[in-house]
Protein backbone atom coordinates (compact mmCIF):
# COMPACT_ATOMS: atom_id res chain seq x y z
CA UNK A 1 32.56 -20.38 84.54
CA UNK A 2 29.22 -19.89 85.86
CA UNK A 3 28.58 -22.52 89.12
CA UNK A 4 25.04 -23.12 90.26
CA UNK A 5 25.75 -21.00 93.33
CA UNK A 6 26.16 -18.00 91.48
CA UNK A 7 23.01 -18.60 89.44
CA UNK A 8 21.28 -18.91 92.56
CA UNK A 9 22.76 -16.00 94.21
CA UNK A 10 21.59 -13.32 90.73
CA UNK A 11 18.33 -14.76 90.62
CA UNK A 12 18.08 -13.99 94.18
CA UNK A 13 19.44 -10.22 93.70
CA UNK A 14 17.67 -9.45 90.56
CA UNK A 15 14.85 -10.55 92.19
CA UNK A 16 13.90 -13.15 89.45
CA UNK A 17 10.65 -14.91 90.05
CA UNK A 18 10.44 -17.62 86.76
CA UNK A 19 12.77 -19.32 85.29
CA UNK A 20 12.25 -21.22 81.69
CA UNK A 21 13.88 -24.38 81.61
CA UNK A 22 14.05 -25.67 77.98
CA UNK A 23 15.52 -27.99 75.49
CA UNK A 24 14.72 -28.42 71.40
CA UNK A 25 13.30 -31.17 70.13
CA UNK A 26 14.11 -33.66 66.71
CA UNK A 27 11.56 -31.07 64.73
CA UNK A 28 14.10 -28.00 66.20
CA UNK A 29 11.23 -27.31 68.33
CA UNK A 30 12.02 -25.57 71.94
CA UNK A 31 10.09 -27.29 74.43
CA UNK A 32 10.39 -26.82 78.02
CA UNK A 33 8.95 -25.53 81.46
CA UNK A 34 8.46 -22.80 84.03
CA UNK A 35 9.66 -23.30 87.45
CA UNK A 36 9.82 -20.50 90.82
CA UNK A 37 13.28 -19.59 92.08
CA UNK A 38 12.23 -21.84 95.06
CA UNK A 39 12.21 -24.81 92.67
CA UNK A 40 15.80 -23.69 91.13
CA UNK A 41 18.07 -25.82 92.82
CA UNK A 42 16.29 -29.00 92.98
CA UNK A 43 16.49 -28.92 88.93
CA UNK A 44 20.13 -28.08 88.69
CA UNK A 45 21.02 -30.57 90.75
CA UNK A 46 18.63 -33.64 89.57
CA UNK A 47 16.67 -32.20 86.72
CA UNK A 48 12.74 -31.18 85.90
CA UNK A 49 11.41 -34.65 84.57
CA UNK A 50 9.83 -34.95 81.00
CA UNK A 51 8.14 -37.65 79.08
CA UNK A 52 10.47 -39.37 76.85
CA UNK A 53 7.57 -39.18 74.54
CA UNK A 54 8.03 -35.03 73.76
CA UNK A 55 10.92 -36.63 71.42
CA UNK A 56 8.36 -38.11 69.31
CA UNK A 57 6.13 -35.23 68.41
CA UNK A 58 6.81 -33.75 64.54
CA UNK A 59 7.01 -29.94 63.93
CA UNK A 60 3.10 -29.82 63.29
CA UNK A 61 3.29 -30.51 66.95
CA UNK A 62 1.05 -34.35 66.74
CA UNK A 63 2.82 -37.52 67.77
CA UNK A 64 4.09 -39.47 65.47
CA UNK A 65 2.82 -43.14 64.16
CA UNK A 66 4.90 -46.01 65.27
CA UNK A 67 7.59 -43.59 67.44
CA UNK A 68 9.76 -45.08 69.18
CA UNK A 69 8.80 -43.33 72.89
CA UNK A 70 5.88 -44.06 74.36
CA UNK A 71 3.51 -44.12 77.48
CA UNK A 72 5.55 -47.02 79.09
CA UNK A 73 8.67 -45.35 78.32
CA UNK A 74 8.82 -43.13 81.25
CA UNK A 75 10.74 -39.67 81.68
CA UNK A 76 14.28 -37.99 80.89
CA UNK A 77 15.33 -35.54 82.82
CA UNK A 78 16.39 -31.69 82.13
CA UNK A 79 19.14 -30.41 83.82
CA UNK A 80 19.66 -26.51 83.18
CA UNK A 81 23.23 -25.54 82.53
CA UNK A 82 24.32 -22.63 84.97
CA UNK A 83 26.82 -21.53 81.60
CA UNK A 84 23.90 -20.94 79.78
CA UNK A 85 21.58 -18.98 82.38
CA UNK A 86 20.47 -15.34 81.35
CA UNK A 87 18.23 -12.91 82.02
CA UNK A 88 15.09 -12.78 79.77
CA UNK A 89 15.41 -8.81 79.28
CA UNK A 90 12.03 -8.18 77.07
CA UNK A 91 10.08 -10.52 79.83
CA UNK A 92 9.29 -9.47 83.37
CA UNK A 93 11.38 -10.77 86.12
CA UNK A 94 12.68 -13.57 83.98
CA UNK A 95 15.37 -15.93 82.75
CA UNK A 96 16.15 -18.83 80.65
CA UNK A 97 18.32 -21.75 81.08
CA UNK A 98 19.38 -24.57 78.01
CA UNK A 99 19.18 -27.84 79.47
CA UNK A 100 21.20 -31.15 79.19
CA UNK A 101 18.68 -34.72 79.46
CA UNK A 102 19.75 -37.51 81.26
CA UNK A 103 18.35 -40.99 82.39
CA UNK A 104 17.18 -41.73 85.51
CA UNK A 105 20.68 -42.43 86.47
CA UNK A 106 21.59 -39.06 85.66
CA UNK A 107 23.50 -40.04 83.06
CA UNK A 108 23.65 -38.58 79.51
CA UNK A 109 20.52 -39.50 77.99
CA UNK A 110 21.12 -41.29 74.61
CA UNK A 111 18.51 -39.21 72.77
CA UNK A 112 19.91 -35.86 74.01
CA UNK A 113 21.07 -33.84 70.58
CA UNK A 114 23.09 -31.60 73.03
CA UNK A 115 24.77 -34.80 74.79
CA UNK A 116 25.51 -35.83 71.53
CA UNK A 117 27.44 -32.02 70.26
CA UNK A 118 29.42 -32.46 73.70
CA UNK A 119 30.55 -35.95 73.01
CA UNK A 120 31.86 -35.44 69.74
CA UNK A 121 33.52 -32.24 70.93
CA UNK A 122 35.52 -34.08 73.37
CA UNK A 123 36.22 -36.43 70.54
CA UNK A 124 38.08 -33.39 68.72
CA UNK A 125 39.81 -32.15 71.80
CA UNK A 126 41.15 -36.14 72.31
CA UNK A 127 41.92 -36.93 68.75
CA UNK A 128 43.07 -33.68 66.86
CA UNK A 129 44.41 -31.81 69.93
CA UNK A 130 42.25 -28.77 69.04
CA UNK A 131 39.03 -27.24 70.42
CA UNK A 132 36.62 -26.32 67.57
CA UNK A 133 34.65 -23.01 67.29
CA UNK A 134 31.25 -21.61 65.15
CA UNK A 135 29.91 -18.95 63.83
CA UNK A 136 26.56 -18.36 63.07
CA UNK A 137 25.04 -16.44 60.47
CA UNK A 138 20.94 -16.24 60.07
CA UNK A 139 19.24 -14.88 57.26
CA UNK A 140 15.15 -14.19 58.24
CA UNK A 141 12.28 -11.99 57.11
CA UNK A 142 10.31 -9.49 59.31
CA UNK A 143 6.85 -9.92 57.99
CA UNK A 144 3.47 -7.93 58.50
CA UNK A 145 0.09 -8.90 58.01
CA UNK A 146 -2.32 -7.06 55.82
CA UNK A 147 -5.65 -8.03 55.22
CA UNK A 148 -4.73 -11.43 55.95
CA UNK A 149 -2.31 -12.16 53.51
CA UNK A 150 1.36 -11.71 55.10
CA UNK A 151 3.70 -9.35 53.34
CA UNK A 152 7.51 -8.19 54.00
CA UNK A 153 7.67 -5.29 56.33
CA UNK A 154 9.31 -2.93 54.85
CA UNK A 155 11.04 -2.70 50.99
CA UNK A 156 14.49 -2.76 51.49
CA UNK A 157 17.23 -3.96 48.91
CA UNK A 158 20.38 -5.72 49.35
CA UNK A 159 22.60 -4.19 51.72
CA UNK A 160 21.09 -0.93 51.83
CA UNK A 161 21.39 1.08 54.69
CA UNK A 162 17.39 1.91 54.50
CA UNK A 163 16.71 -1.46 55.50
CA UNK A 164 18.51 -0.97 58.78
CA UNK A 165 17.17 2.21 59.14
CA UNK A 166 14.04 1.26 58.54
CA UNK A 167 14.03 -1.31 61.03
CA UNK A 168 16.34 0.47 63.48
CA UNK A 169 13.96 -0.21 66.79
CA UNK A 170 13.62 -3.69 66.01
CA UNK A 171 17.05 -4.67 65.42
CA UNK A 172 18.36 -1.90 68.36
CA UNK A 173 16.18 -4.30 71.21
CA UNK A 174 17.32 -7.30 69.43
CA UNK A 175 21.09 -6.62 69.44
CA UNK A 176 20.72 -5.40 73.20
CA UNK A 177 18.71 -8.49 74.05
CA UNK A 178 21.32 -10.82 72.47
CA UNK A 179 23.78 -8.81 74.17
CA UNK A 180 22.41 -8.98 77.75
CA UNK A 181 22.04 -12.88 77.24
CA UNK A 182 25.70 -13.33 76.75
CA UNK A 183 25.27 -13.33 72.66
CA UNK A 184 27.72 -10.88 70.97
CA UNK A 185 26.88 -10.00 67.10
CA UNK A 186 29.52 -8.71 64.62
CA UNK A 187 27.28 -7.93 61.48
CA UNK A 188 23.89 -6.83 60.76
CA UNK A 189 22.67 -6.22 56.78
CA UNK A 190 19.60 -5.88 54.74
CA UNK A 191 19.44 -8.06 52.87
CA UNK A 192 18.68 -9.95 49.50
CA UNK A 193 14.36 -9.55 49.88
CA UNK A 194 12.47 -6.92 51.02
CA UNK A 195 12.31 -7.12 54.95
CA UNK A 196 14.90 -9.65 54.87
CA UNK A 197 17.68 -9.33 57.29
CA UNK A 198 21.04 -11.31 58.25
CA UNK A 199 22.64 -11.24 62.14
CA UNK A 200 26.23 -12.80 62.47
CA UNK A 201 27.11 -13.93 65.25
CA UNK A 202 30.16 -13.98 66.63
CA UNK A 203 32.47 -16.89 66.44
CA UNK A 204 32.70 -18.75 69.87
CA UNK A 205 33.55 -22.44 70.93
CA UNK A 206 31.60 -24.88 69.25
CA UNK A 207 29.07 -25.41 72.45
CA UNK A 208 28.39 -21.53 73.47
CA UNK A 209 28.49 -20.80 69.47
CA UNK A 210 25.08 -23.44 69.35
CA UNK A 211 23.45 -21.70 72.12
CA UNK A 212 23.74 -18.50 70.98
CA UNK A 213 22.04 -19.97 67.92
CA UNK A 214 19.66 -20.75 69.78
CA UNK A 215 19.06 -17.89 71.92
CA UNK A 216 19.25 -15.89 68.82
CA UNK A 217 16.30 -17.63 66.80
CA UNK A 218 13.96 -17.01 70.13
CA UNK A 219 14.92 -13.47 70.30
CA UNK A 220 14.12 -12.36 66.57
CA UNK A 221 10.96 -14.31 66.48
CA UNK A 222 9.65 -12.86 70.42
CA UNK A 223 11.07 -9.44 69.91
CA UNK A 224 9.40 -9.22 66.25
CA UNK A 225 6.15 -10.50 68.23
CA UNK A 226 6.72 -7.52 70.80
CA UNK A 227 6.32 -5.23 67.77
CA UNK A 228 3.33 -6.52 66.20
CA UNK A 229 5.61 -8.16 63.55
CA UNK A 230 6.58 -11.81 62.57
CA UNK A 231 9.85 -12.69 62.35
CA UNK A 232 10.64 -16.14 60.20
CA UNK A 233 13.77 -18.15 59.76
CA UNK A 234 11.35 -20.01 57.21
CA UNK A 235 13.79 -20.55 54.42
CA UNK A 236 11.48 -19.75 51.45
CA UNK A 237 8.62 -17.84 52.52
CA UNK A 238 8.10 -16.21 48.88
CA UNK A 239 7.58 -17.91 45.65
CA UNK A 240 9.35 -15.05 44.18
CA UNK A 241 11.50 -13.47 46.62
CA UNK A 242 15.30 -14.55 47.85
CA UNK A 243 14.99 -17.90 50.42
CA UNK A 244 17.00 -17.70 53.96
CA UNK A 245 19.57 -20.11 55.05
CA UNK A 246 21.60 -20.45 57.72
CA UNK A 247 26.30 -20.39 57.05
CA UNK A 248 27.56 -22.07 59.94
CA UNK A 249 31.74 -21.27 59.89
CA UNK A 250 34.12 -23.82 61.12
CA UNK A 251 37.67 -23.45 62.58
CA UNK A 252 39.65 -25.23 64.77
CA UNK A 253 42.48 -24.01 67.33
CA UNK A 254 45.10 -25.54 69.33
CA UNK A 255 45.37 -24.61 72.92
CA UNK A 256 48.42 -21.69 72.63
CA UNK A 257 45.52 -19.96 69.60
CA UNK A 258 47.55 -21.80 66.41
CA UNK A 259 44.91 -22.48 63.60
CA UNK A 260 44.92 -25.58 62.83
CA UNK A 261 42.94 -24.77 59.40
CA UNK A 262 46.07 -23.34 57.93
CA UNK A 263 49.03 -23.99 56.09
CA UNK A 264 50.95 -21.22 53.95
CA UNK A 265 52.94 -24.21 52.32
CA UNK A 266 49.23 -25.08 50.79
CA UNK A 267 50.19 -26.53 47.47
CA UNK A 268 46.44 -25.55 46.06
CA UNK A 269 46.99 -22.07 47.01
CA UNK A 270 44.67 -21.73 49.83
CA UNK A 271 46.43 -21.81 52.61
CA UNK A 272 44.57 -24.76 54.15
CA UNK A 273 45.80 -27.70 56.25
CA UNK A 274 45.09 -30.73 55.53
CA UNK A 275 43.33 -31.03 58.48
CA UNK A 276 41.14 -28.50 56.71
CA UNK A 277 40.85 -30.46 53.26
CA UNK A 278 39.71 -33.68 55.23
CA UNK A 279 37.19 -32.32 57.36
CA UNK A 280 35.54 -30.76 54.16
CA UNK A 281 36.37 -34.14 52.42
CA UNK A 282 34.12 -35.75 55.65
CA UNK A 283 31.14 -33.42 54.96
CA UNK A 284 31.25 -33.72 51.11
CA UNK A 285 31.39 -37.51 51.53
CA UNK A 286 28.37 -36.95 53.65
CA UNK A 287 27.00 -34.29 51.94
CA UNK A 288 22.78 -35.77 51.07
CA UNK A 289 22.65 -36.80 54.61
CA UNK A 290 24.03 -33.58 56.21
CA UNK A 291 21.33 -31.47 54.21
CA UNK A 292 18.96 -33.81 56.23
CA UNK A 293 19.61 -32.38 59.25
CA UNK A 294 20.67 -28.76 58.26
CA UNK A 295 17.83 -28.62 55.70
CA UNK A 296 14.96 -30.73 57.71
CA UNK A 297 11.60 -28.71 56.49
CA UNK A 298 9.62 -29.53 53.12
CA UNK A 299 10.25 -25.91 52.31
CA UNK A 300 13.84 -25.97 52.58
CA UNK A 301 14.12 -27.87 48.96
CA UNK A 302 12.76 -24.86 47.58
CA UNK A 303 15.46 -22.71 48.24
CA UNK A 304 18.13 -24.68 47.60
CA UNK A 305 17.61 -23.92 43.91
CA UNK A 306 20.70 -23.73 40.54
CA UNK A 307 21.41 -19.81 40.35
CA UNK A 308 19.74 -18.65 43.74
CA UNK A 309 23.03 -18.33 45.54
CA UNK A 310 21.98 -21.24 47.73
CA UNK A 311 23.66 -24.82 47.45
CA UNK A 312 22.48 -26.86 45.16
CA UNK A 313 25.76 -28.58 44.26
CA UNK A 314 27.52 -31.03 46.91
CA UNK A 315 31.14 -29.41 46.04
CA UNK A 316 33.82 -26.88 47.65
CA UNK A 317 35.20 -23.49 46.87
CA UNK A 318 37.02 -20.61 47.42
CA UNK A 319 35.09 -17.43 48.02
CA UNK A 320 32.65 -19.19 45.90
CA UNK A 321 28.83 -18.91 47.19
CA UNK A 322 27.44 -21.91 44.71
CA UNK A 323 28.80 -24.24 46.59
CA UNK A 324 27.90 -26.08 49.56
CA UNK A 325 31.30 -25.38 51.44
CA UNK A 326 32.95 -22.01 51.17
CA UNK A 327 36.71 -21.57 51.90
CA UNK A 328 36.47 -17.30 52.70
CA UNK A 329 39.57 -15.47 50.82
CA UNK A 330 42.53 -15.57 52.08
CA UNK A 331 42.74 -12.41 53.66
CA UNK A 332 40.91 -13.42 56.01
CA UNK A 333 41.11 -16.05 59.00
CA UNK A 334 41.19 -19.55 57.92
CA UNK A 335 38.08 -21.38 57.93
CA UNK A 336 35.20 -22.44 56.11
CA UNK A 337 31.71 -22.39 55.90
CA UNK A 338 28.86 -24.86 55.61
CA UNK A 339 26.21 -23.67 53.44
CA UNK A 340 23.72 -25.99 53.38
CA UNK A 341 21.30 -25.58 56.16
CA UNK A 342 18.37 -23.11 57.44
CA UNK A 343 16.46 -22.02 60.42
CA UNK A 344 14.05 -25.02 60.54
CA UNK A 345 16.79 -27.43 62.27
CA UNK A 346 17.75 -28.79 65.35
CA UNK A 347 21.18 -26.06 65.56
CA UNK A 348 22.63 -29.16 67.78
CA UNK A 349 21.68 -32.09 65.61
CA UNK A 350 23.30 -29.42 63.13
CA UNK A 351 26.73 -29.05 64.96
CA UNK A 352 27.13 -32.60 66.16
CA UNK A 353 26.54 -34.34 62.34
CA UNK A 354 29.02 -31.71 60.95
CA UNK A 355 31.65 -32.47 63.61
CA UNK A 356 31.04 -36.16 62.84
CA UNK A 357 31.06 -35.81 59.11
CA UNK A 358 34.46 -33.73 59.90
CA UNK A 359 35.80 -36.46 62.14
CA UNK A 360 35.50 -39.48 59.32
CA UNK A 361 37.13 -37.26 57.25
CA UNK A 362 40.09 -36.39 58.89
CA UNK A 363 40.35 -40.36 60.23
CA UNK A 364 40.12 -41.43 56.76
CA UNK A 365 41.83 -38.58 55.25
CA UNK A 366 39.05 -37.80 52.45
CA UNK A 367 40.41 -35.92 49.67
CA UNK A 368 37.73 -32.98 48.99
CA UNK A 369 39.19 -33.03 45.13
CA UNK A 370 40.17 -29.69 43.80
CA UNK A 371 37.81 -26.52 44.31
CA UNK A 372 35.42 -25.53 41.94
CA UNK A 373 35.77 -21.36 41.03
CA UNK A 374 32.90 -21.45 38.82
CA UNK A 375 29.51 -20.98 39.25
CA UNK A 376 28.31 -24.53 39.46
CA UNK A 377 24.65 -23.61 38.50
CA UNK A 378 26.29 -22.80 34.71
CA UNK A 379 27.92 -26.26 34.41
CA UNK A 380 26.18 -28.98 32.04
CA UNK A 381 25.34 -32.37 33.45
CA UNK A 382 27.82 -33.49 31.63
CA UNK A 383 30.36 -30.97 33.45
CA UNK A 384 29.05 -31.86 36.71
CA UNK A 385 30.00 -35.73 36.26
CA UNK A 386 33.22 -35.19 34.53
CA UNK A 387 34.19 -33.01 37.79
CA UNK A 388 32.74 -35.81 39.98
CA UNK A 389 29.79 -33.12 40.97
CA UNK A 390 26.00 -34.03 42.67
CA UNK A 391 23.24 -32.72 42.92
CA UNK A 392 21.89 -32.20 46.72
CA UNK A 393 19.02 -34.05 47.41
CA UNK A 394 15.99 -32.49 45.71
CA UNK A 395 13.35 -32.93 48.20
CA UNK A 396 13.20 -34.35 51.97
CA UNK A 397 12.23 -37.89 51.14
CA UNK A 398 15.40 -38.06 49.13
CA UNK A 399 17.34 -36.52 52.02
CA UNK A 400 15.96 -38.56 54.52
CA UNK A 401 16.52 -41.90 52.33
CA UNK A 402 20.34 -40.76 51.92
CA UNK A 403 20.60 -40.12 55.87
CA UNK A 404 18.44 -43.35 56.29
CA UNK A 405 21.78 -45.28 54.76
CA UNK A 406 24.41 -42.83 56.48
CA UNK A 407 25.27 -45.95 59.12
CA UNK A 408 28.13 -43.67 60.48
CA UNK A 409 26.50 -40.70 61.55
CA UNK A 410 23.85 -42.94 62.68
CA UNK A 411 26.63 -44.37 65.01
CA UNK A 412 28.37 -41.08 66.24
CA UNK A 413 25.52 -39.34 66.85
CA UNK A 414 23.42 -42.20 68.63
CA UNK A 415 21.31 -44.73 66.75
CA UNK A 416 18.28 -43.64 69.15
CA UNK A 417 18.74 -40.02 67.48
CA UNK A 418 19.12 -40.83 63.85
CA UNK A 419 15.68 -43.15 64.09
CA UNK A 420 13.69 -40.83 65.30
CA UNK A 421 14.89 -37.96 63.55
CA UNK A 422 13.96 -39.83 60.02
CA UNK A 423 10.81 -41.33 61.49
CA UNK A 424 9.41 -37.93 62.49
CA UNK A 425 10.89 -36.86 59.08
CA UNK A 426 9.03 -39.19 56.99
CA UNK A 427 5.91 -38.49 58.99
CA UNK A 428 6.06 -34.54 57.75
CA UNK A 429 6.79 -36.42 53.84
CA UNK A 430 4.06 -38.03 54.19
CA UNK A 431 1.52 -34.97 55.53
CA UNK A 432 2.95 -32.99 52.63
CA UNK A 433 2.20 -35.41 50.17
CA UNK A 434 -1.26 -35.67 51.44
CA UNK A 435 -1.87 -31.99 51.61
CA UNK A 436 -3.68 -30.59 48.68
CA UNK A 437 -2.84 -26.75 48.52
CA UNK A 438 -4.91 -23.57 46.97
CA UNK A 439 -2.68 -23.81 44.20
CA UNK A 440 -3.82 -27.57 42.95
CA UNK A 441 -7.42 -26.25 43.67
CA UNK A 442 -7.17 -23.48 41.13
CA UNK A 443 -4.98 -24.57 38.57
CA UNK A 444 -6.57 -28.15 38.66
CA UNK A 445 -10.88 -27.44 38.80
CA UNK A 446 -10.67 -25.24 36.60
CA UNK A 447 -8.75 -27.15 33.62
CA UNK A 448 -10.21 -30.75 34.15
């Protein structure tokens, strides 16, 4: 465990001279500032003050109407967290820190996303006598611009080895930047689209797992800059071209390593707990409002398309990618794996609404039903209902009206959160909607 001495005592031998102090937003926005080492101490110990009003701001960076935080509202405060401290190694003489916010009081500030992940990870450790770990895995395009248009950087395919190769320097400085930050990485592919490329992380407790998400999404996007490149988590940046999510596996341990996913006396064959069936139970039953947090951009509802290989069925499986949840085969460790999000969310809002969703699950022993082993894109409508099947929401409004009613996330994540979050949600419905794009222009004046 790292203390605040020992921060204090590298920064002073590696002769750092800034340190970022930062915390993401509702939009998934990092947001932060730069202090001196001088100024180090004084923040771990009471925290660099921010308006409460940051909270309020929507991913096109304006302030929302009617937020909830405002110029009378006064400040949280962000207190790095010496376990996440790391030096910046593509910036000079630099390091970062992840920050919890608390009130004035210095307690945990209700509107903290991270405050919120901790909580609910206690929560597990009380109630199911196991510590819960994540894994991460991030699809994203490298992208180039020519003549003003931007344009994949290279024309890879699918799990070719050219695509790695041809992106070797790139992905070399990124693995050794995630690597001197503490962020270990078990699998790198080309993949699906030109210039597209997934990074899995490696699995880690639930808390470190969500800050190496984090850490990761900052590198790939500021080493990519470095390089005169632009790297996007953007889940469909292409009309045409395969859209990038984000699998976020799930296990849970008990303290002497037992997994407390499995059961070889699994009557469906799986070799699943129940445990296992109720937490995926929990996130089917909140299925609409978890792709409101894990899928929080107008873009995201055009990946998450029948036949794409993205969710767009609320429904489990084994080693079945249609689905939203994905039990791996059995061969291998026993988990699962949340399909349903992408690189434009909040990573903790992410973790802490899945945890929840598993929670009421498990409390109220939600029977996931039986797996599906088909492609669920091929089934009719009248398939789907027989099987007891929906449809994930089909655009954000829909996903934020289904989250809107979700009264128990609401309540385990903090009420304070969950407005917010669908205010500033609505507010980027609403910009959409008014937004008439190139596409209306020319299909439109020139037909009527």
């Amino acid at each position: 465990m790292t203390s605040m001495e020992k921060v204090l005592e590298i920064v002073e031998k590696e002769k750092i001279e800034f340190i970022r102090i930062e915390f993401l937003d509702y939009a998934g926005i990092t947001r932060g500032r730069t202090i001196r080492p001088a100024e180090l101490r004084s923040a771990m110990e009471k925290g660099i003050n921010f308006s409460t009003a940051i909270m309020s701001f929507d991913s096109m960076d304006e302030y929302i109407p009617n937020p909830t935080y405002g110029p009378n509202d006064g400040d949280f405060f962000a207190v790095p967290d010496p376990e996440t401290f790391a030096i910046v190694p593509y910036r000079k003489n630099t390091a970062r820190m992840i920050c919890d916010l608390v009130d004035e009081n210095g307690e945990p500030w209700e509107g903290c996303p991270r405050q919120a992940l901790k909580r609910l990870l206690n929560e597990v450790e009380s109630l199911l006598g196991g510590k819960m770990y994540l894994a991460f895995e991030q699809e994203a395009y490298l992208l180039k611009e020519v003549n003003g248009n931007l344009q994949p950087a290279d024309q890879s395919h699918c799990f070719s080895i050219d695509g790695v190769d041809v992106q070797e320097d790139f992905l070399q400085e990124v693995v050794y930047s995630l690597e001197a930050m503490g962020v270990k990485t078990e699998q790198i592919s080309s993949e699906y689209g030109p210039g597209q490329l997934e990074i899995n992380l490696k699995y880690a407790p639930a808390l470190k797992a969500t800050d190496d998400q984090v850490t990761f999404a900052q590198v790939f996007k500021q080493v990519a800059r470095n390089k005169g490149m632009i790297g996007t988590l953007m889940p469909k940046p292409f009309q045409h071209l395969a859209g990038s999510g984000l699998h976020v596996h799930i296990s849970l341990f008990d303290p002497s390593g037992e997994n407390l996913f499995e059961d070889i006396t699994d009557q469906r064959g799986l070799d699943m707990s129940d445990k296992a069936y109720h937490f995926i139970g929990g996130i089917l039953k909140h299925g609409p409002s978890l792709i409101a947090i894990g899928a929080p951009s107008v873009n995201s509802y055009k990946r998450m398309q029948p036949g794409s290989w993205a969710p767009a069925h609320i429904c489990y499986g084994a080693g079945n990618r249609s689905v939203l949840v994905r039990i791996p085969e059995k061969r291998r460790t026993r988990r699962f794996e949340y399909r349903g999000a992408d690189g434009t969310c909040n990573p903790y809002l992410l973790a802490a609404c899945l945890v929840a969703a598993g929670l009421h699950g498990i409390q109220n022993r939600m029977d996931p039903g039986d797996p599906i082993d088909i492609d669920v894109s091929k089934m009719s409508e009248m398939e789907l209902k027989e099987k007891g099947i929906t449809w994930v929401p089909r655009n954000l409004s829909q996903a934020i009206d289904h989250l809107a009613e979700d009264t128990i996330l609401a309540e385990t994540i903090g009420r304070s959160i969950w407005e917010e979050f669908i205010k500033i949600k609505r507010t980027e419905w609403d910009k959409f909607n008014r937004h008439v794009s190139d596409w209306e222009l020319r299909l439109l004046s020139s037909r009527f």
